[in-house]
PDB file of N, CA and C in Angstrom:
ATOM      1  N   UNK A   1       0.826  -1.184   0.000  1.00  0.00           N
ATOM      2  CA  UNK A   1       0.000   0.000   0.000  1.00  0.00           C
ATOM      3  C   UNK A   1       0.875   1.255   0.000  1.00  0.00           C
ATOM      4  N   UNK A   2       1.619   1.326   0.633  1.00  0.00           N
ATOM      5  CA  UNK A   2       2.939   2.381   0.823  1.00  0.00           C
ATOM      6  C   UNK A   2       3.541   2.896  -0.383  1.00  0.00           C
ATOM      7  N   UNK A   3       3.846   1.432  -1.345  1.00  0.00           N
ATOM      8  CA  UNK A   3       4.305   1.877  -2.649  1.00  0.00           C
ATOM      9  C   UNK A   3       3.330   2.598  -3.516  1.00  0.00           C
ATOM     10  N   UNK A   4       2.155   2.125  -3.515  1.00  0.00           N
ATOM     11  CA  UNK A   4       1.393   2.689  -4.237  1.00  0.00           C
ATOM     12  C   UNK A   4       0.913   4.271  -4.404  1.00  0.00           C
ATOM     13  N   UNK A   5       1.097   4.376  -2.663  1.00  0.00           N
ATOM     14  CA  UNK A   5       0.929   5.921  -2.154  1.00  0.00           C
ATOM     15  C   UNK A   5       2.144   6.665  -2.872  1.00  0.00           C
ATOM     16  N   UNK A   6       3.148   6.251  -3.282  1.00  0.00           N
ATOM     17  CA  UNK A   6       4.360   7.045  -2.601  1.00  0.00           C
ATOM     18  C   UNK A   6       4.803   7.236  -4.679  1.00  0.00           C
ATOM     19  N   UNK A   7       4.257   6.187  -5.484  1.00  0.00           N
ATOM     20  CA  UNK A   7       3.747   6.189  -6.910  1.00  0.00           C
ATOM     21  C   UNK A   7       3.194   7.126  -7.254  1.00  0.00           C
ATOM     22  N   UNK A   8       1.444   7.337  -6.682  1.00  0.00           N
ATOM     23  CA  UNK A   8       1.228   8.319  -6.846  1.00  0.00           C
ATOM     24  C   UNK A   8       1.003   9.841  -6.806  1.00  0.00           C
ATOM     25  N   UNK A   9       2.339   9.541  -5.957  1.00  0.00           N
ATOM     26  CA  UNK A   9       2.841  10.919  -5.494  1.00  0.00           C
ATOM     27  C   UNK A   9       3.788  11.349  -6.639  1.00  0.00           C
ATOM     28  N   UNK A  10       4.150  10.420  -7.054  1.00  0.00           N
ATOM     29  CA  UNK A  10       5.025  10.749  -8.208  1.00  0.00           C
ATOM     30  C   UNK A  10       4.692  10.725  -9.332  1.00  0.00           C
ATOM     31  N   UNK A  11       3.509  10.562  -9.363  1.00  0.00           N
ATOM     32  CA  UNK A  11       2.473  10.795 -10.620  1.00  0.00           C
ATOM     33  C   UNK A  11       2.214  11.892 -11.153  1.00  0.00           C
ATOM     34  N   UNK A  12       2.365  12.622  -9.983  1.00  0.00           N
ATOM     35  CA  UNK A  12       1.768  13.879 -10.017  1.00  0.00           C
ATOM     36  C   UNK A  12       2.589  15.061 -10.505  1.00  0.00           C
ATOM     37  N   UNK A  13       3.824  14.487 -10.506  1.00  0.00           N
ATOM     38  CA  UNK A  13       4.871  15.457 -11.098  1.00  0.00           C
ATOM     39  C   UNK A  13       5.346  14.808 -12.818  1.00  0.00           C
ATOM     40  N   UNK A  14       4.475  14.062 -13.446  1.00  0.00           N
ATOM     41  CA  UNK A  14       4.619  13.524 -14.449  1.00  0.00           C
ATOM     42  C   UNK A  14       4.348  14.875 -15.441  1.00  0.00           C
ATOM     43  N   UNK A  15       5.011  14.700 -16.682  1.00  0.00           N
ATOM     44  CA  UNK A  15       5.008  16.094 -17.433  1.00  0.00           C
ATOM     45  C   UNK A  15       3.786  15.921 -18.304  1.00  0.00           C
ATOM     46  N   UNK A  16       3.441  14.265 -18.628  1.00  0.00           N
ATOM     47  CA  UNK A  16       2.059  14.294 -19.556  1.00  0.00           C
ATOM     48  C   UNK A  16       1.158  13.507 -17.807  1.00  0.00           C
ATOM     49  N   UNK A  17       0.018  14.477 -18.550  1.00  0.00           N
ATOM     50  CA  UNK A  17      -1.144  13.625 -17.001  1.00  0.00           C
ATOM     51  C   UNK A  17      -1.773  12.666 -17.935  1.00  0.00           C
ATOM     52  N   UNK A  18      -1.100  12.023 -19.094  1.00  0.00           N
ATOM     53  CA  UNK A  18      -1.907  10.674 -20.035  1.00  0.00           C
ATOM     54  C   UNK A  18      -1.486   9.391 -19.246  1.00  0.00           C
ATOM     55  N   UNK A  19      -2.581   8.582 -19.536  1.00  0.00           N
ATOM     56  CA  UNK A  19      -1.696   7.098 -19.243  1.00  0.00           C
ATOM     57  C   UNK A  19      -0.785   6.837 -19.487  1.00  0.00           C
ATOM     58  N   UNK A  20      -0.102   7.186 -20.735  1.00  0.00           N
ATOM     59  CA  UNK A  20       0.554   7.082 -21.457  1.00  0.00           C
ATOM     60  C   UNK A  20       2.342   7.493 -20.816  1.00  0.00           C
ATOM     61  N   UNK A  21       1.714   9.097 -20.209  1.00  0.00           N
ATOM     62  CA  UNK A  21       2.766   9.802 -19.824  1.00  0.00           C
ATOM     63  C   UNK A  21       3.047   9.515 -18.564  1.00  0.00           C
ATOM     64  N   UNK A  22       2.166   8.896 -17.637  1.00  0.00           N
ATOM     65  CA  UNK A  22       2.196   8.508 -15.926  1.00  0.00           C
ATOM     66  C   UNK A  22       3.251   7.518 -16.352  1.00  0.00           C
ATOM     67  N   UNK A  23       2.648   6.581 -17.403  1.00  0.00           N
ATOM     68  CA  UNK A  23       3.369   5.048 -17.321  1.00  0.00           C
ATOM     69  C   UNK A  23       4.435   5.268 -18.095  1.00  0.00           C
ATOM     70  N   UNK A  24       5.176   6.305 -18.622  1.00  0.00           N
ATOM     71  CA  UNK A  24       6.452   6.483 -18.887  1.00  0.00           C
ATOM     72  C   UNK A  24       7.385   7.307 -17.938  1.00  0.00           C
ATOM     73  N   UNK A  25       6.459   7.863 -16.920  1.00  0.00           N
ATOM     74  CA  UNK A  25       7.138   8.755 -15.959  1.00  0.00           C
ATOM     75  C   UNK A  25       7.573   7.139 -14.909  1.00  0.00           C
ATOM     76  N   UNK A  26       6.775   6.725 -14.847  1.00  0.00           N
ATOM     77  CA  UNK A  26       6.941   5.581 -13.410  1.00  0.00           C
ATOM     78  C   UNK A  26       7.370   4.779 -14.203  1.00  0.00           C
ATOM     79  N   UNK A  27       8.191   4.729 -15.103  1.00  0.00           N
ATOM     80  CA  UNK A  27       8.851   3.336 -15.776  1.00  0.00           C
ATOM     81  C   UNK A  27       8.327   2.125 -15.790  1.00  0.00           C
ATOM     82  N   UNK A  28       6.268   2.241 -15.797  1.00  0.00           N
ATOM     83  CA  UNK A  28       5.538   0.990 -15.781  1.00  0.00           C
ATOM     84  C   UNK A  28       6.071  -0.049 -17.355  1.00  0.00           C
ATOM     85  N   UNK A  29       5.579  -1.131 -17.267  1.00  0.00           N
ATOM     86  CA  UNK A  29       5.245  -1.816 -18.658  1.00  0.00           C
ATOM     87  C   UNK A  29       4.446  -1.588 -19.670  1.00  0.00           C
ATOM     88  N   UNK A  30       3.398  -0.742 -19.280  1.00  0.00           N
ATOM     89  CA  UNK A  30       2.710  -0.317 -20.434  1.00  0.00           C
ATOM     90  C   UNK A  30       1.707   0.324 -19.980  1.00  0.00           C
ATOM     91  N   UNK A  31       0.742   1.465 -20.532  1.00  0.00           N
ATOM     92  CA  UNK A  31       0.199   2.000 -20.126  1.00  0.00           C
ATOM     93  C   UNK A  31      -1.027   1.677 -19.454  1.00  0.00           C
ATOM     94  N   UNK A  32      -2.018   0.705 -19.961  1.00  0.00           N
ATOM     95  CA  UNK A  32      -2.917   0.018 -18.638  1.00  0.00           C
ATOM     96  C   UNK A  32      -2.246  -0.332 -17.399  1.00  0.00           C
ATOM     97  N   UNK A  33      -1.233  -0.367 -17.099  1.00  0.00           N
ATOM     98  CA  UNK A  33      -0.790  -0.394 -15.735  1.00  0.00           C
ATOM     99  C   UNK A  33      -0.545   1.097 -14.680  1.00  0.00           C
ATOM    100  N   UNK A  34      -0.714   1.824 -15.760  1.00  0.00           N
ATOM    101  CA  UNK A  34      -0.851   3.333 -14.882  1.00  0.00           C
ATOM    102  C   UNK A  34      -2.581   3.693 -14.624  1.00  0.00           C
ATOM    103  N   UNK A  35      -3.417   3.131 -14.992  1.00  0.00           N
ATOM    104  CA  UNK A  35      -4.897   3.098 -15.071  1.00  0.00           C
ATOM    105  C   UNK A  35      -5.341   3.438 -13.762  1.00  0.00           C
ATOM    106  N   UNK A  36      -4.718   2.834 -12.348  1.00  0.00           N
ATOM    107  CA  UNK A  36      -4.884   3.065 -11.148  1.00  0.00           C
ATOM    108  C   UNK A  36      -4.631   3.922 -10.962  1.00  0.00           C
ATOM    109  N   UNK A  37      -3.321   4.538 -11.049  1.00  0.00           N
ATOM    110  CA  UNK A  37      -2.860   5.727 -10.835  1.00  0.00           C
ATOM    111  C   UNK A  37      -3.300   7.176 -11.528  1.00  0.00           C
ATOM    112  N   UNK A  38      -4.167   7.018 -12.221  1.00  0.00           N
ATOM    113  CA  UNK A  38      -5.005   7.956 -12.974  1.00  0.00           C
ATOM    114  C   UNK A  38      -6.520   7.718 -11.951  1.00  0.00           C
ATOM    115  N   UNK A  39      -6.553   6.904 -11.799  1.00  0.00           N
ATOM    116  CA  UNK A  39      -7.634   6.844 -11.002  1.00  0.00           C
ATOM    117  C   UNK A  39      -7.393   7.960  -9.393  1.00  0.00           C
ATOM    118  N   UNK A  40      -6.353   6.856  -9.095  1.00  0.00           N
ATOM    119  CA  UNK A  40      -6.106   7.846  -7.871  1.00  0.00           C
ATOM    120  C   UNK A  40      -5.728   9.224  -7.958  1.00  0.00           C
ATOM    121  N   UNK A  41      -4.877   9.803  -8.688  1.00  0.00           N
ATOM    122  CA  UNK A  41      -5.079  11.417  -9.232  1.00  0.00           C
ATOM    123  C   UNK A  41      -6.309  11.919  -9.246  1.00  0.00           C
ATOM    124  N   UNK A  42      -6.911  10.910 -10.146  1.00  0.00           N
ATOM    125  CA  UNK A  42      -9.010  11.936 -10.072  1.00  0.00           C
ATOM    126  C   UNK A  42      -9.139  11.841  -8.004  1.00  0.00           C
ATOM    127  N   UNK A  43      -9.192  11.056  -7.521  1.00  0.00           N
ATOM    128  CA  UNK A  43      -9.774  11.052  -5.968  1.00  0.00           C
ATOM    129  C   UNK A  43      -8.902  11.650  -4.730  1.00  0.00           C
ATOM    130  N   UNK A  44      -7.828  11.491  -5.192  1.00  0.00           N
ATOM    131  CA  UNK A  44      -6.789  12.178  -4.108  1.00  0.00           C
ATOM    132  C   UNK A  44      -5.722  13.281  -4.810  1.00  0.00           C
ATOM    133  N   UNK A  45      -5.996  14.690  -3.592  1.00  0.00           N
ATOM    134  CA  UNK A  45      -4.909  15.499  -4.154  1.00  0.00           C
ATOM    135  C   UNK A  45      -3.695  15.102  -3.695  1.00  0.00           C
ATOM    136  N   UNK A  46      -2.318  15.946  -4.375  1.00  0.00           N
ATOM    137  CA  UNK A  46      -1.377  15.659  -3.900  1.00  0.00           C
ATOM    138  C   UNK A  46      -1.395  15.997  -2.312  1.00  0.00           C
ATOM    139  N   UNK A  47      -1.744  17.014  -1.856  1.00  0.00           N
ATOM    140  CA  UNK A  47      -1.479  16.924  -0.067  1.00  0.00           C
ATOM    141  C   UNK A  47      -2.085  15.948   0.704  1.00  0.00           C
ATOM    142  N   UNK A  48      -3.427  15.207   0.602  1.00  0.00           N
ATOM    143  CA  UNK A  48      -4.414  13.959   0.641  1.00  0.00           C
ATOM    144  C   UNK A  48      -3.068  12.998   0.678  1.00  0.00           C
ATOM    145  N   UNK A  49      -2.321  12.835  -0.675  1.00  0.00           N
ATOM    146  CA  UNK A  49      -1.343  11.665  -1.053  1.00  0.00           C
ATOM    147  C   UNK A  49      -0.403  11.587   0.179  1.00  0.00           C
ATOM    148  N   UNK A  50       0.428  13.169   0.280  1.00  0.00           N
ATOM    149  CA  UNK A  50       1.635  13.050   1.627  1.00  0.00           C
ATOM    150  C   UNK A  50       0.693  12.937   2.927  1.00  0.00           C
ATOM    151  N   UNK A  51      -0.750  13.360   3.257  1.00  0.00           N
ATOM    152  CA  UNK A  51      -0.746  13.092   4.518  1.00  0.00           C
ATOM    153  C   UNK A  51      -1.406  11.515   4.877  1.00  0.00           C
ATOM    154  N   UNK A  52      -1.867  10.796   3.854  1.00  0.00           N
ATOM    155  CA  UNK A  52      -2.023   9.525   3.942  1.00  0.00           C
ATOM    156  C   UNK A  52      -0.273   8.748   4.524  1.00  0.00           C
ATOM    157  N   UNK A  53       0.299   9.274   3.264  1.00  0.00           N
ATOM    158  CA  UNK A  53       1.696   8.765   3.320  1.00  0.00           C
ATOM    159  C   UNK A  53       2.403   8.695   5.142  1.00  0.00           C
ATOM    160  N   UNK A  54       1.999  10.074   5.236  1.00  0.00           N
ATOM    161  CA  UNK A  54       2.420  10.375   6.897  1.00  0.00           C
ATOM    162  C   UNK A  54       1.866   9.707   7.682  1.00  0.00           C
ATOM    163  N   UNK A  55       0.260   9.343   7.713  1.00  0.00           N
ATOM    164  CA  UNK A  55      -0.311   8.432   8.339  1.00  0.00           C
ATOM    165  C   UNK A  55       0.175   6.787   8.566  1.00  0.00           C
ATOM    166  N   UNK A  56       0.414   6.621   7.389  1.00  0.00           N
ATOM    167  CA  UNK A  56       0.998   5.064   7.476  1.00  0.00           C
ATOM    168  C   UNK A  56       2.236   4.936   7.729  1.00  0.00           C
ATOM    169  N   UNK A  57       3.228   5.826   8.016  1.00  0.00           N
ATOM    170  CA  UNK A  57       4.160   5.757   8.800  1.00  0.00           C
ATOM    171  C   UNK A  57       4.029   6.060   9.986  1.00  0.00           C
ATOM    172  N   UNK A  58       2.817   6.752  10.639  1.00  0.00           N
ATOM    173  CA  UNK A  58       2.598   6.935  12.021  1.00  0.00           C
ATOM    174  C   UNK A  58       1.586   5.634  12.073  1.00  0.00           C
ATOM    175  N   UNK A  59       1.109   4.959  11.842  1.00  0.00           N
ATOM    176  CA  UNK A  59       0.207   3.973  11.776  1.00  0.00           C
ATOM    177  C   UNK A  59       1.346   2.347  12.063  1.00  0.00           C
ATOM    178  N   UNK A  60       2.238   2.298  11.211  1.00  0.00           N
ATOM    179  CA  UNK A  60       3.786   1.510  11.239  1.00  0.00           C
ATOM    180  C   UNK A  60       4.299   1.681  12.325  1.00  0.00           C
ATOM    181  N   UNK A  61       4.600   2.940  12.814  1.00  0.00           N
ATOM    182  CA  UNK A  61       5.010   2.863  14.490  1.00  0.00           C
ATOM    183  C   UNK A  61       4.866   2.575  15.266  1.00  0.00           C
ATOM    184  N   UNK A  62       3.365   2.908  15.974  1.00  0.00           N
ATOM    185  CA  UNK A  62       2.508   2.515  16.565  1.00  0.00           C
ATOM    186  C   UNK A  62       2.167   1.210  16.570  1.00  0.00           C
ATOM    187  N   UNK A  63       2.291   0.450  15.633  1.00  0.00           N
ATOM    188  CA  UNK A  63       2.139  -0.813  15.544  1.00  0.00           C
ATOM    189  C   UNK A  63       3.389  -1.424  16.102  1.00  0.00           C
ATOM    190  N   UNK A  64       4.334  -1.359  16.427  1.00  0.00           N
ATOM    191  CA  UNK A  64       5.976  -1.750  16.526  1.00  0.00           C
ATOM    192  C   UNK A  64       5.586  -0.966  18.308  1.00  0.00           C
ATOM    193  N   UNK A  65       4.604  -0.490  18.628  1.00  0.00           N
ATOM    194  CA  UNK A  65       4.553  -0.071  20.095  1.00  0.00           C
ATOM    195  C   UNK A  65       5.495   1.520  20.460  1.00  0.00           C
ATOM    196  N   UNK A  66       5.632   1.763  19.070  1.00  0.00           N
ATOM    197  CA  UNK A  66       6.067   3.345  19.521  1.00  0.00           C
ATOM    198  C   UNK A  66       4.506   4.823  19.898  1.00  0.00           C
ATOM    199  N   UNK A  67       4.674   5.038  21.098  1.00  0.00           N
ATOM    200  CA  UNK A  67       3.799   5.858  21.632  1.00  0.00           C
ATOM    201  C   UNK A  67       2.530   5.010  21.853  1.00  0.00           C
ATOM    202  N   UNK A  68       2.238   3.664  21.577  1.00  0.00           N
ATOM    203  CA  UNK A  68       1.085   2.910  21.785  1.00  0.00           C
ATOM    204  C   UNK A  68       0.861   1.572  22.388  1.00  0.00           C
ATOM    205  N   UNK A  69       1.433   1.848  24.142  1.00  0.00           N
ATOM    206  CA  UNK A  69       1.388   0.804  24.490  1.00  0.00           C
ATOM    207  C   UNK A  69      -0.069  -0.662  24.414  1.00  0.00           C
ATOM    208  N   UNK A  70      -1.116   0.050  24.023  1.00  0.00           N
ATOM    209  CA  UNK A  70      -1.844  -1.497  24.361  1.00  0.00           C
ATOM    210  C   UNK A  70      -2.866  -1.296  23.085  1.00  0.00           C
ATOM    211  N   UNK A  71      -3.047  -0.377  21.746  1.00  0.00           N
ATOM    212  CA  UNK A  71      -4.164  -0.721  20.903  1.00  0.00           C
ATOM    213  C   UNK A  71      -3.682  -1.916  19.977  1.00  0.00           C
ATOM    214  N   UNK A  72      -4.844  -2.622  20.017  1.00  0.00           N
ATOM    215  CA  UNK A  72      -4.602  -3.573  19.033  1.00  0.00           C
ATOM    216  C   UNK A  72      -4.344  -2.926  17.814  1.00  0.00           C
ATOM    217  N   UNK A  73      -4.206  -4.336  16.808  1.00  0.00           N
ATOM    218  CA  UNK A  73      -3.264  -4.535  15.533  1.00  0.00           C
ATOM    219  C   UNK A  73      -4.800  -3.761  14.573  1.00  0.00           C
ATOM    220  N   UNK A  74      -5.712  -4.704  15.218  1.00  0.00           N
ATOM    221  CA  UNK A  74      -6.991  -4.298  14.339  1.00  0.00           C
ATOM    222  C   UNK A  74      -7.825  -2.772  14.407  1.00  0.00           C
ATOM    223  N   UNK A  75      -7.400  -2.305  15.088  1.00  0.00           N
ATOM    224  CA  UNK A  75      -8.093  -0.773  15.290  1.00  0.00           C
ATOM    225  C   UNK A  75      -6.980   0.019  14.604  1.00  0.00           C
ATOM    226  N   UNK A  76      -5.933  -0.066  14.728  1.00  0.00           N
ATOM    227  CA  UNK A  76      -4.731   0.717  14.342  1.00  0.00           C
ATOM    228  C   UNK A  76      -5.440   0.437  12.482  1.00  0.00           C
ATOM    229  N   UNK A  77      -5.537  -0.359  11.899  1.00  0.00           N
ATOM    230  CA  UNK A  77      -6.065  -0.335  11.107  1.00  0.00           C
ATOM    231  C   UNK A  77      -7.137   0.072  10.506  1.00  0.00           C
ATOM    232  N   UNK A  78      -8.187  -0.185  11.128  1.00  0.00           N
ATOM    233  CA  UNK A  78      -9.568   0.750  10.741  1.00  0.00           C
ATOM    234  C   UNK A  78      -8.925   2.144  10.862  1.00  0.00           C
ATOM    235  N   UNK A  79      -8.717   2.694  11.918  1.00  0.00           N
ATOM    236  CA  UNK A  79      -7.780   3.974  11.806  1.00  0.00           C
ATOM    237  C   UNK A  79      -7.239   4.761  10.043  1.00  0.00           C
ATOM    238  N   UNK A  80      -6.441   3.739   9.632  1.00  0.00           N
ATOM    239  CA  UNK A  80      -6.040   4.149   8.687  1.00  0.00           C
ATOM    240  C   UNK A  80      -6.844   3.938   7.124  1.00  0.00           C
ATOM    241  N   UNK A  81      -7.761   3.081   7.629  1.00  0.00           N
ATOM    242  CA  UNK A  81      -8.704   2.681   6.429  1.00  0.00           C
ATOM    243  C   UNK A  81      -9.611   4.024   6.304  1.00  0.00           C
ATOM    244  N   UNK A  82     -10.346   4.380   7.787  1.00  0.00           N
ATOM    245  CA  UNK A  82     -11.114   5.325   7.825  1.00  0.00           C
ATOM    246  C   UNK A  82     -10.202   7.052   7.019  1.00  0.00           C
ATOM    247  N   UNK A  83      -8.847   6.998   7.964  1.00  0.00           N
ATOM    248  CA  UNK A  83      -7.958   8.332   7.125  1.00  0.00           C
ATOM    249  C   UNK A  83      -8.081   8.386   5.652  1.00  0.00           C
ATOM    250  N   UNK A  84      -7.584   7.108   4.866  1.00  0.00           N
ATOM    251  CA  UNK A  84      -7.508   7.109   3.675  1.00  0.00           C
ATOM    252  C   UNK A  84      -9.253   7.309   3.013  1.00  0.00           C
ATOM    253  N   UNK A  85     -10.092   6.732   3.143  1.00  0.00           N
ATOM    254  CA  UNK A  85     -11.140   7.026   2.911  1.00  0.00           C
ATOM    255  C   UNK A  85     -11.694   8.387   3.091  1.00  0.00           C
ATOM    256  N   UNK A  86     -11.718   8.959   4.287  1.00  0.00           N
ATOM    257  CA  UNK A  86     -12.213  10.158   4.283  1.00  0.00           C
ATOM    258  C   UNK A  86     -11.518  11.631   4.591  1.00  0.00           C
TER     259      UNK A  86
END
C-alpha cells in the first residue's frame, strides 16, 4: 500500500497527465498499468497523497509499540482505512 501511495505521489509530477505519460514517468510496462494511478489522481490530491503517506508511517510505528502501548493490531487499522477514505 505504501508503494502505491508514494507512486502516486510521483504521478503527479509527471510532465504528460496521459496514461501514457504517468506510465512512462513511473517506468511501468505499459500503459494500462498506470490506469490506477489515474484513477487515484481523479480522488486524491497531492497533499491527501503526503498526509495519507504520513499516516501510514505513524500507523507503522505505533504498531511496533512506539507511543502505543496497548491498541490492538486491528483498530490501528480501521484507523487508517477510515484516514484514507475520508
Amino acid at each position: 500500500m505504501f508503494n502505491y501511495f508514494q507512486n502516486l505521489m510521483l504521478a503527479y509530477y509527471a510532465p504528460k497527465k496521459t496514461q501514457e505519460g504517468v506510465a512512462e514517468w513511473l517506468e511501468l510496462r505499459s500503459p494500462w498499468a498506470a490506469k490506477d494511478y489515474m484513477t487515484g489522481m481523479r480522488n486524491y490530491t497531492g497533499s491527501k497523497v503526503l498526509q495519507i503517506i504520513g499516516k501510514i508511517r505513524e500507523i507503522d510505528a505505533k504498531s511496533k509499540g512506539l507511543d502505543n502501548p496497548n491498541t490492538p493490531p486491528e483498530e490501528l487499522m480501521k484507523e487508517l482505512i477510515f484516514f484514507i477514505l475520508h
